[in-house]
Structure formats: C-alpha cells, structure tokens
C-alpha atoms as a PDB file:
ATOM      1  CA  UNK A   1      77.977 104.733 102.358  1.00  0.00           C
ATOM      2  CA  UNK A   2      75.055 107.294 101.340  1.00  0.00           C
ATOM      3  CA  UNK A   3      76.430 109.769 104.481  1.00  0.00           C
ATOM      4  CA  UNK A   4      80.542 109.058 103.868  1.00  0.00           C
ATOM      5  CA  UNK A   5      79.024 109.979  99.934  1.00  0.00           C
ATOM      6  CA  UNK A   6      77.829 113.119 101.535  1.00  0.00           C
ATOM      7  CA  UNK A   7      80.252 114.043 104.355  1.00  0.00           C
ATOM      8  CA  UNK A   8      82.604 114.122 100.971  1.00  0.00           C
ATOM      9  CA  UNK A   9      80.869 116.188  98.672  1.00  0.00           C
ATOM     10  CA  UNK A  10      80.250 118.021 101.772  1.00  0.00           C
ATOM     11  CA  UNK A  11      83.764 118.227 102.141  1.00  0.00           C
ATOM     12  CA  UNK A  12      84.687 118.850  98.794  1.00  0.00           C
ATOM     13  CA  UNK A  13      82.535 121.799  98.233  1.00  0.00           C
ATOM     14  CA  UNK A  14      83.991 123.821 101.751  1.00  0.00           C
ATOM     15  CA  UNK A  15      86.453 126.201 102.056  1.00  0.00           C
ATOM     16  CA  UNK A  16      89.043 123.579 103.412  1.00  0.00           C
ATOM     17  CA  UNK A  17      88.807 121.813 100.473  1.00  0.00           C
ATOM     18  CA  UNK A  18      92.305 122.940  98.913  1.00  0.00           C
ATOM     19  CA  UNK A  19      93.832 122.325 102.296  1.00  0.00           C
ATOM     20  CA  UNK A  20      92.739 119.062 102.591  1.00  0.00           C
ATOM     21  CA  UNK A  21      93.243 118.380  98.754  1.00  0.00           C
ATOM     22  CA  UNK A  22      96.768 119.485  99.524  1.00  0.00           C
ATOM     23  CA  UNK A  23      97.443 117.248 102.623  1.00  0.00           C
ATOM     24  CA  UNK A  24      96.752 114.106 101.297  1.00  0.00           C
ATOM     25  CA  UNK A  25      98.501 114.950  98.206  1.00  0.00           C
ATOM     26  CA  UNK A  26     101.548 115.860 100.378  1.00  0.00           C
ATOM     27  CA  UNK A  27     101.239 112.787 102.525  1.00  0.00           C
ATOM     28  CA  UNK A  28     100.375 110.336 100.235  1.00  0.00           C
ATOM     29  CA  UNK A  29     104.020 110.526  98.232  1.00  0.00           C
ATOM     30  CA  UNK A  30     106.107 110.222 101.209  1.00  0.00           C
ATOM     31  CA  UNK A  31     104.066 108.163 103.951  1.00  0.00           C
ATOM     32  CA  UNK A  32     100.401 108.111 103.349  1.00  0.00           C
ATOM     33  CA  UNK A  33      98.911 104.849 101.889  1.00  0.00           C
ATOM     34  CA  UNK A  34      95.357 106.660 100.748  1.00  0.00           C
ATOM     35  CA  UNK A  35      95.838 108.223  97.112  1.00  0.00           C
ATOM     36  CA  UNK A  36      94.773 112.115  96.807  1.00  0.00           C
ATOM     37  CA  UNK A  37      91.932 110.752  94.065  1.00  0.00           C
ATOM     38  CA  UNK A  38      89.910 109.873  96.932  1.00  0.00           C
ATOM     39  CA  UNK A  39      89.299 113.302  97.487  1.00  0.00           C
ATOM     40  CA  UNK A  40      89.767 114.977  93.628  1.00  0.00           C
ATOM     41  CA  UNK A  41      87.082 113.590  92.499  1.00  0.00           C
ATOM     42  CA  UNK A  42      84.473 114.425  94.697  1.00  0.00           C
ATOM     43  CA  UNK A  43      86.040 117.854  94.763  1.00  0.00           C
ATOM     44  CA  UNK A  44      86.052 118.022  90.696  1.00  0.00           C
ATOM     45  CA  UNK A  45      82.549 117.462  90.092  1.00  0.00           C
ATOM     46  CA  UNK A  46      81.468 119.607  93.046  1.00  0.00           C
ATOM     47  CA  UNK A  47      82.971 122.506  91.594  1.00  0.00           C
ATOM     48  CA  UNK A  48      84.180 121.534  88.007  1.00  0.00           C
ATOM     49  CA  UNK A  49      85.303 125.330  87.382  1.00  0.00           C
ATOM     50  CA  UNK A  50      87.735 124.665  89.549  1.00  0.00           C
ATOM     51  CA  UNK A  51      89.164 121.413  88.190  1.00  0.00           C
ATOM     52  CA  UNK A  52      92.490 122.604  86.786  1.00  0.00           C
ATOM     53  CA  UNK A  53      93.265 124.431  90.777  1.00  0.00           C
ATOM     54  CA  UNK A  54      92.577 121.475  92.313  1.00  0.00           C
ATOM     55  CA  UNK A  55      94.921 119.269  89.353  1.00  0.00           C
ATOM     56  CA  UNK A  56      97.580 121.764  89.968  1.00  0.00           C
ATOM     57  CA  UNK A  57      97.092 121.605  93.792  1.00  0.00           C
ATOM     58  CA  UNK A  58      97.283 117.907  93.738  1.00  0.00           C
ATOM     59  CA  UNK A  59     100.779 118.236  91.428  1.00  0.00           C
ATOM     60  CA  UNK A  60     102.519 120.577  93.419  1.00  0.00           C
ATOM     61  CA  UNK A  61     101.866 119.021  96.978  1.00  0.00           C
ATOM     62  CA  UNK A  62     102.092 115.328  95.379  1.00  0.00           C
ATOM     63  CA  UNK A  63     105.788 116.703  94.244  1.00  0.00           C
ATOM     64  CA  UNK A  64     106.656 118.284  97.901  1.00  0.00           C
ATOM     65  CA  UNK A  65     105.793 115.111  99.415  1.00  0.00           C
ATOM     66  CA  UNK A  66     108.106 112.918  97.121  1.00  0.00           C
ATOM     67  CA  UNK A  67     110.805 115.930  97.892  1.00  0.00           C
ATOM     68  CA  UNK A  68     110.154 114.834 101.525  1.00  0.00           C
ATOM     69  CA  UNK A  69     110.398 110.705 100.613  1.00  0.00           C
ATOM     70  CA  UNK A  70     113.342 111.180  98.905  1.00  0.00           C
ATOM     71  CA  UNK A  71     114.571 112.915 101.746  1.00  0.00           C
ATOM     72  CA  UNK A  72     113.224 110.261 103.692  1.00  0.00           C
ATOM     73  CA  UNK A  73     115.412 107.784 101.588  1.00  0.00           C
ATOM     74  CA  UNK A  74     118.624 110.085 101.516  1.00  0.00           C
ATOM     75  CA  UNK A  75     118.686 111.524 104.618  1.00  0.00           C
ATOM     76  CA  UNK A  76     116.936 109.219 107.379  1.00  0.00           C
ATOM     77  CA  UNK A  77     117.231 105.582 105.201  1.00  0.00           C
ATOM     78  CA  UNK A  78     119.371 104.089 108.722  1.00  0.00           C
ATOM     79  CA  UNK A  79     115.872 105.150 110.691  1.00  0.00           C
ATOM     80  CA  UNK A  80     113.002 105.953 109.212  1.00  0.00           C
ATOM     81  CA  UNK A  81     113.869 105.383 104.991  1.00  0.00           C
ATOM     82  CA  UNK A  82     114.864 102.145 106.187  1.00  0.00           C
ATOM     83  CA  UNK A  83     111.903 101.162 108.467  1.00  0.00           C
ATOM     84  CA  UNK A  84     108.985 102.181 105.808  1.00  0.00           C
ATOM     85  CA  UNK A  85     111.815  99.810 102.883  1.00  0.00           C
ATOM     86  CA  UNK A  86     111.399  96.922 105.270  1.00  0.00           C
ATOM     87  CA  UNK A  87     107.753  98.289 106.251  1.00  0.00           C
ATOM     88  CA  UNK A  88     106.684  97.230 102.208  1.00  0.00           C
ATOM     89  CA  UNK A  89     109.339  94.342 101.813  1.00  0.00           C
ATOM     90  CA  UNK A  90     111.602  95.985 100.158  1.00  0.00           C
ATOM     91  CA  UNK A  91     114.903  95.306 102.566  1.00  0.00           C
ATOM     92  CA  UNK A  92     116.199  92.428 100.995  1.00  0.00           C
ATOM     93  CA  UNK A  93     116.082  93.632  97.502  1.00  0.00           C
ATOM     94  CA  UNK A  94     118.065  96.761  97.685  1.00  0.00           C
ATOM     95  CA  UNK A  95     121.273  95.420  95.134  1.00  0.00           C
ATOM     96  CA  UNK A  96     118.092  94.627  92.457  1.00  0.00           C
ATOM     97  CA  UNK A  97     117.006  97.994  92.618  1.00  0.00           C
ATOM     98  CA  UNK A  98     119.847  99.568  92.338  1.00  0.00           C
ATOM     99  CA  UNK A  99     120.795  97.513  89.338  1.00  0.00           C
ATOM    100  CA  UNK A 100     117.347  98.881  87.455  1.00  0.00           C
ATOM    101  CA  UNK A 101     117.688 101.865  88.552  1.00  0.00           C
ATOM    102  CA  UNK A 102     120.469 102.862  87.258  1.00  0.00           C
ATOM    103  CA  UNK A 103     119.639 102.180  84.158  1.00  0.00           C
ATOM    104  CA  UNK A 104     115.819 102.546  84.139  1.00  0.00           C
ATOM    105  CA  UNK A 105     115.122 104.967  86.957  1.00  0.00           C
ATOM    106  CA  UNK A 106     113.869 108.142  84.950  1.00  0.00           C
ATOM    107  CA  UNK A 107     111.647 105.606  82.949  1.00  0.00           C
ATOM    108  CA  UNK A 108     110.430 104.189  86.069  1.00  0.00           C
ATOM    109  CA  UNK A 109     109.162 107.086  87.923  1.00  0.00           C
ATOM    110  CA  UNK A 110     107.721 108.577  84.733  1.00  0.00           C
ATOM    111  CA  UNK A 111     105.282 105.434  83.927  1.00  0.00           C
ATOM    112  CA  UNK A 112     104.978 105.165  88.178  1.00  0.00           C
ATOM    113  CA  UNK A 113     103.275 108.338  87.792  1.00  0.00           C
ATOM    114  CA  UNK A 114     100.270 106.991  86.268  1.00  0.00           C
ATOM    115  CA  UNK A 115      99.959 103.416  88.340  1.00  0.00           C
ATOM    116  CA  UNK A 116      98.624 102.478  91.578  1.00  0.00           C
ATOM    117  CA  UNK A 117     102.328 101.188  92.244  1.00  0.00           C
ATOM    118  CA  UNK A 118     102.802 103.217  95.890  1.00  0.00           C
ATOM    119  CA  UNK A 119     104.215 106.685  94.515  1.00  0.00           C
ATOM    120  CA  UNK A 120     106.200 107.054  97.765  1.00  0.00           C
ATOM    121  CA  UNK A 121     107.975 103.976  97.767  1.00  0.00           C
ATOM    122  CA  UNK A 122     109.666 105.594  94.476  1.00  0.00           C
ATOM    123  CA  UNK A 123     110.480 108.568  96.194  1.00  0.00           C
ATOM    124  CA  UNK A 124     112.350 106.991  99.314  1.00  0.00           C
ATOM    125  CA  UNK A 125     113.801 104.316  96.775  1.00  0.00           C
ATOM    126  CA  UNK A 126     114.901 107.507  94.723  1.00  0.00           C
ATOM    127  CA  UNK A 127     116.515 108.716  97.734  1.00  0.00           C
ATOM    128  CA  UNK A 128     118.294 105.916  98.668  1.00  0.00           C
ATOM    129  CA  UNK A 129     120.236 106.047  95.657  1.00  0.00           C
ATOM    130  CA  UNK A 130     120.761 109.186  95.526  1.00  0.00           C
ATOM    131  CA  UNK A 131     118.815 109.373  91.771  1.00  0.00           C
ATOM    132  CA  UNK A 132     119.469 113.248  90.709  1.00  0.00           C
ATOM    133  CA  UNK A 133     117.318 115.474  92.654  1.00  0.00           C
ATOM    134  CA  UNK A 134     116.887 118.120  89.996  1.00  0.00           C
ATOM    135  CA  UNK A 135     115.461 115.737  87.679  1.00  0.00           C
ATOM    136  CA  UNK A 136     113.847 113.673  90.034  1.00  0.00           C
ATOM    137  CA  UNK A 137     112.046 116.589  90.718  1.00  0.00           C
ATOM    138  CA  UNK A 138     111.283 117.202  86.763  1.00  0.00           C
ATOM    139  CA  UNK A 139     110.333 114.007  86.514  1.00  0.00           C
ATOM    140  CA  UNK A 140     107.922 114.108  89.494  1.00  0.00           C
ATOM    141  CA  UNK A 141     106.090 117.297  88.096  1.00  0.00           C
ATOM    142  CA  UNK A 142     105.900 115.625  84.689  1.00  0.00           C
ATOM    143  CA  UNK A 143     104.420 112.412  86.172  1.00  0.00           C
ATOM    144  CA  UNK A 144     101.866 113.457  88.691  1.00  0.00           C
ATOM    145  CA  UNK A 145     101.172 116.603  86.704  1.00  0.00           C
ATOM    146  CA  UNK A 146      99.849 114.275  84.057  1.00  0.00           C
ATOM    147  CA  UNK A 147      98.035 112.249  86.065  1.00  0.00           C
ATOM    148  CA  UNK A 148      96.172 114.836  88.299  1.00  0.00           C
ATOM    149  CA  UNK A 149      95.364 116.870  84.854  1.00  0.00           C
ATOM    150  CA  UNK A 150      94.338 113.721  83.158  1.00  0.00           C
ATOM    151  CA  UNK A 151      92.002 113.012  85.696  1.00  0.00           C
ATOM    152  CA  UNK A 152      90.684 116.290  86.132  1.00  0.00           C
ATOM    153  CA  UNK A 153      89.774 116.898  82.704  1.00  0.00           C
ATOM    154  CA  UNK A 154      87.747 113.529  82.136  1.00  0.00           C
ATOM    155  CA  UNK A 155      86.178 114.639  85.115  1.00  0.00           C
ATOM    156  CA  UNK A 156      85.098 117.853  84.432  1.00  0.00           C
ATOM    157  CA  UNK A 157      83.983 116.696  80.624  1.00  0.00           C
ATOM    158  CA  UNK A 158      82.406 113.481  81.988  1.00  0.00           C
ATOM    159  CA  UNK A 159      81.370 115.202  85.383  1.00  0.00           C
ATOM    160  CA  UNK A 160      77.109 114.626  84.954  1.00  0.00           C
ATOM    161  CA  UNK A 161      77.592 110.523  84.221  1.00  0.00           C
ATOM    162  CA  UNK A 162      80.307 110.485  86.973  1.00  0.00           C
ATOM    163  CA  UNK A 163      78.532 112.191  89.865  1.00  0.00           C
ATOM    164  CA  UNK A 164      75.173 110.130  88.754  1.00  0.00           C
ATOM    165  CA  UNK A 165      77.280 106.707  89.028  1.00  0.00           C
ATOM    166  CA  UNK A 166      79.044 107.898  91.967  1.00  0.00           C
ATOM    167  CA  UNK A 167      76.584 108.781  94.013  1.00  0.00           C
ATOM    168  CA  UNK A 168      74.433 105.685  93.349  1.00  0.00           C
ATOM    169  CA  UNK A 169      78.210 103.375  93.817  1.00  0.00           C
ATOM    170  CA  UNK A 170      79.742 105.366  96.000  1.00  0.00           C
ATOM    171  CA  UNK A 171      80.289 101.726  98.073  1.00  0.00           C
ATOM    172  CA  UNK A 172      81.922 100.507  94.873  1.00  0.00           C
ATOM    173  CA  UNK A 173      84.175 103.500  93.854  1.00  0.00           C
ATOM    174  CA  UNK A 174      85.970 103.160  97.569  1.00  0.00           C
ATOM    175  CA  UNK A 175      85.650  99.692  97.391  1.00  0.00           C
ATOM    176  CA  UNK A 176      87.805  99.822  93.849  1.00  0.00           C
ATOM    177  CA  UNK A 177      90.133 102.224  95.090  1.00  0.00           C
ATOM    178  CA  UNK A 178      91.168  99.750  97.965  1.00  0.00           C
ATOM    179  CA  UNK A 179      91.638  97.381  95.617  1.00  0.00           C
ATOM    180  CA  UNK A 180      93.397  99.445  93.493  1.00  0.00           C
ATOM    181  CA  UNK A 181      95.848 100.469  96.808  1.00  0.00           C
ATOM    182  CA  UNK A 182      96.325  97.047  97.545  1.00  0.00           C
ATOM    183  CA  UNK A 183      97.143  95.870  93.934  1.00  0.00           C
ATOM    184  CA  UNK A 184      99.722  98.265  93.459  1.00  0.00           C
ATOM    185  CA  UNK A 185     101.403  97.339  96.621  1.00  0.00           C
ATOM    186  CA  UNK A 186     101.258  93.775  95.662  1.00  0.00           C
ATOM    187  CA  UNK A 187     102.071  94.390  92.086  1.00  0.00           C
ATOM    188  CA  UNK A 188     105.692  96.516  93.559  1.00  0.00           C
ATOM    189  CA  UNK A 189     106.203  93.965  95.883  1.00  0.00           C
ATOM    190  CA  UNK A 190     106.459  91.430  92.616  1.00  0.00           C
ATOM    191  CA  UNK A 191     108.507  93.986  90.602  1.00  0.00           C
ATOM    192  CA  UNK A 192     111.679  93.492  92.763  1.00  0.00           C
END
C-alpha cells in the first residue's frame, strides 16, 4: 500500500493532476464505479492552496458526466441506459421509480449528492424519465458542488492530521472507500 500511497501523492502533486481529477469526476457520474474522492484527497493535502480548483474541478466534470447519464437514460435507455438499469438491478423496478420520482425526484438527487448511493444511476434514472434537464442540471451543481466543497474545506483545515493518518492507513482509507462503493450500491439496490 506504502507505493499505491506514493504513486498517488505522486500523482496528485503533477501537472496531470486536474486532468485526471477531471476524468474520474466525468466518468464516475455516468459509468465509472470509482468515486472522484479517491483522487481529491490526496490531491487536497498535496497542494491545499489549491483545494477550492480542484472542488470546483470535481463539480463541474461530476455535472458533465451526469449531463452524459442522463443522456445515457434519455437518449440510448433501449441500448446502453437500459443495459447499465439491468447492469445494477434496476430493470424490474422501473413503474416504482417513476412513482417516487415524480413526486420526490428533486429531493432525491439533492440528498444523493452527498451519499455513496451510485451518483450515475440517478443520472440515467433521471433520464429515463425525462426529469427536467434545466433543473436537473441545477440540482446537480447544487449537490456535488456541496459535496466536493465540503470535502475540500475539511481537508484543507484538517489537512496535517489527515495526511499523518493517511499515510500511516492508506490500506484502510481504500479499504473504506470500497466499502463505502459497495454499500451504496447495495443500499440503492434496497431503495427500489
């Protein structure tokens, strides 16, 4: 774990940071499984001036992914939208979620914002119904906006304690953000 630890503070402290930063933010609300905190953090406390860039890095490309889930779940549901529903056992719920949508969808992706609930599955599900885009859109930049700035700031006023713990748990801080992953896929599979 002690060269992964390094490879990515390593990683975190280059020039491709931001680009990389950006990527998994992108990915991770329309296909990718691995949150863009994997990488913020390390990223934050190597170069804690630069907390609030990498926050709104992580909010902008987080929110042009979920533009290209819900597009996912508009425009491609019969191929692709439809294979990655079924893909996370969604498929058979569809009339559910339409139900609570309907009348709690802005709620929903608001609070999803902050939970290890798969962000992308609410973009594809937003999609699919055809939830406003405009505000789905507001709604997205509220939601992950918070989060990312959230995070950022306890990291860069907590950053000494952090980068102590993490580099001495680094094992553990993956290991909890698997878990976290998998809970949140577990705990949306429950929710419908």
């Amino acid at each position: 774990m002690k060269k992964l630890y390094d490879w990515t503070m390593s990683l975190a402290a280059s020039r491709h940071a931001p680009f990389a930063l950006g990527a998994i933010a992108f990915a991770e609300s329309s296909f990718f499984p691995v949150p863009p905190d994997v990488i913020l953090v390390p990223m934050t406390l190597a170069e804690p001036r630069k907390a609030w860039l990498f926050a709104a890095i992580c909010t902008v490309a987080s929110v042009a992914g979920g533009a290209l889930g819900y597009a996912f779940g508009a425009l491609f549901y019969d191929s692709i939208g439809h294979w990655l529903i079924d893909l996370y056992g969604y498929g058979p719920k569809m009339e559910a979620l339409r139900a609570f949508y309907a009348q709690w969808g802005a709620i929903f992706i608001l609070v999803k914002g902050f939970t290890p609930i798969p962000y992308k599955l609410v973009t594809i599900v937003s999609g699919l119904l055809a939830y406003n885009f405009p505000l789905f859109l507001l709604l997205s930049l509220i939601t992950r906006g918070a989060r990312f700035f959230v995070l950022a700031a306890a990291i860069n006023h907590f950053g000494d304690p952090i980068r102590d713990k993490l580099e001495s748990h680094f094992g553990l801080f993956v290991g909890s953000l698997a878990v976290i992953v998998v809970a949140g896929f577990a705990l949306a599979a429950k929710m419908f």
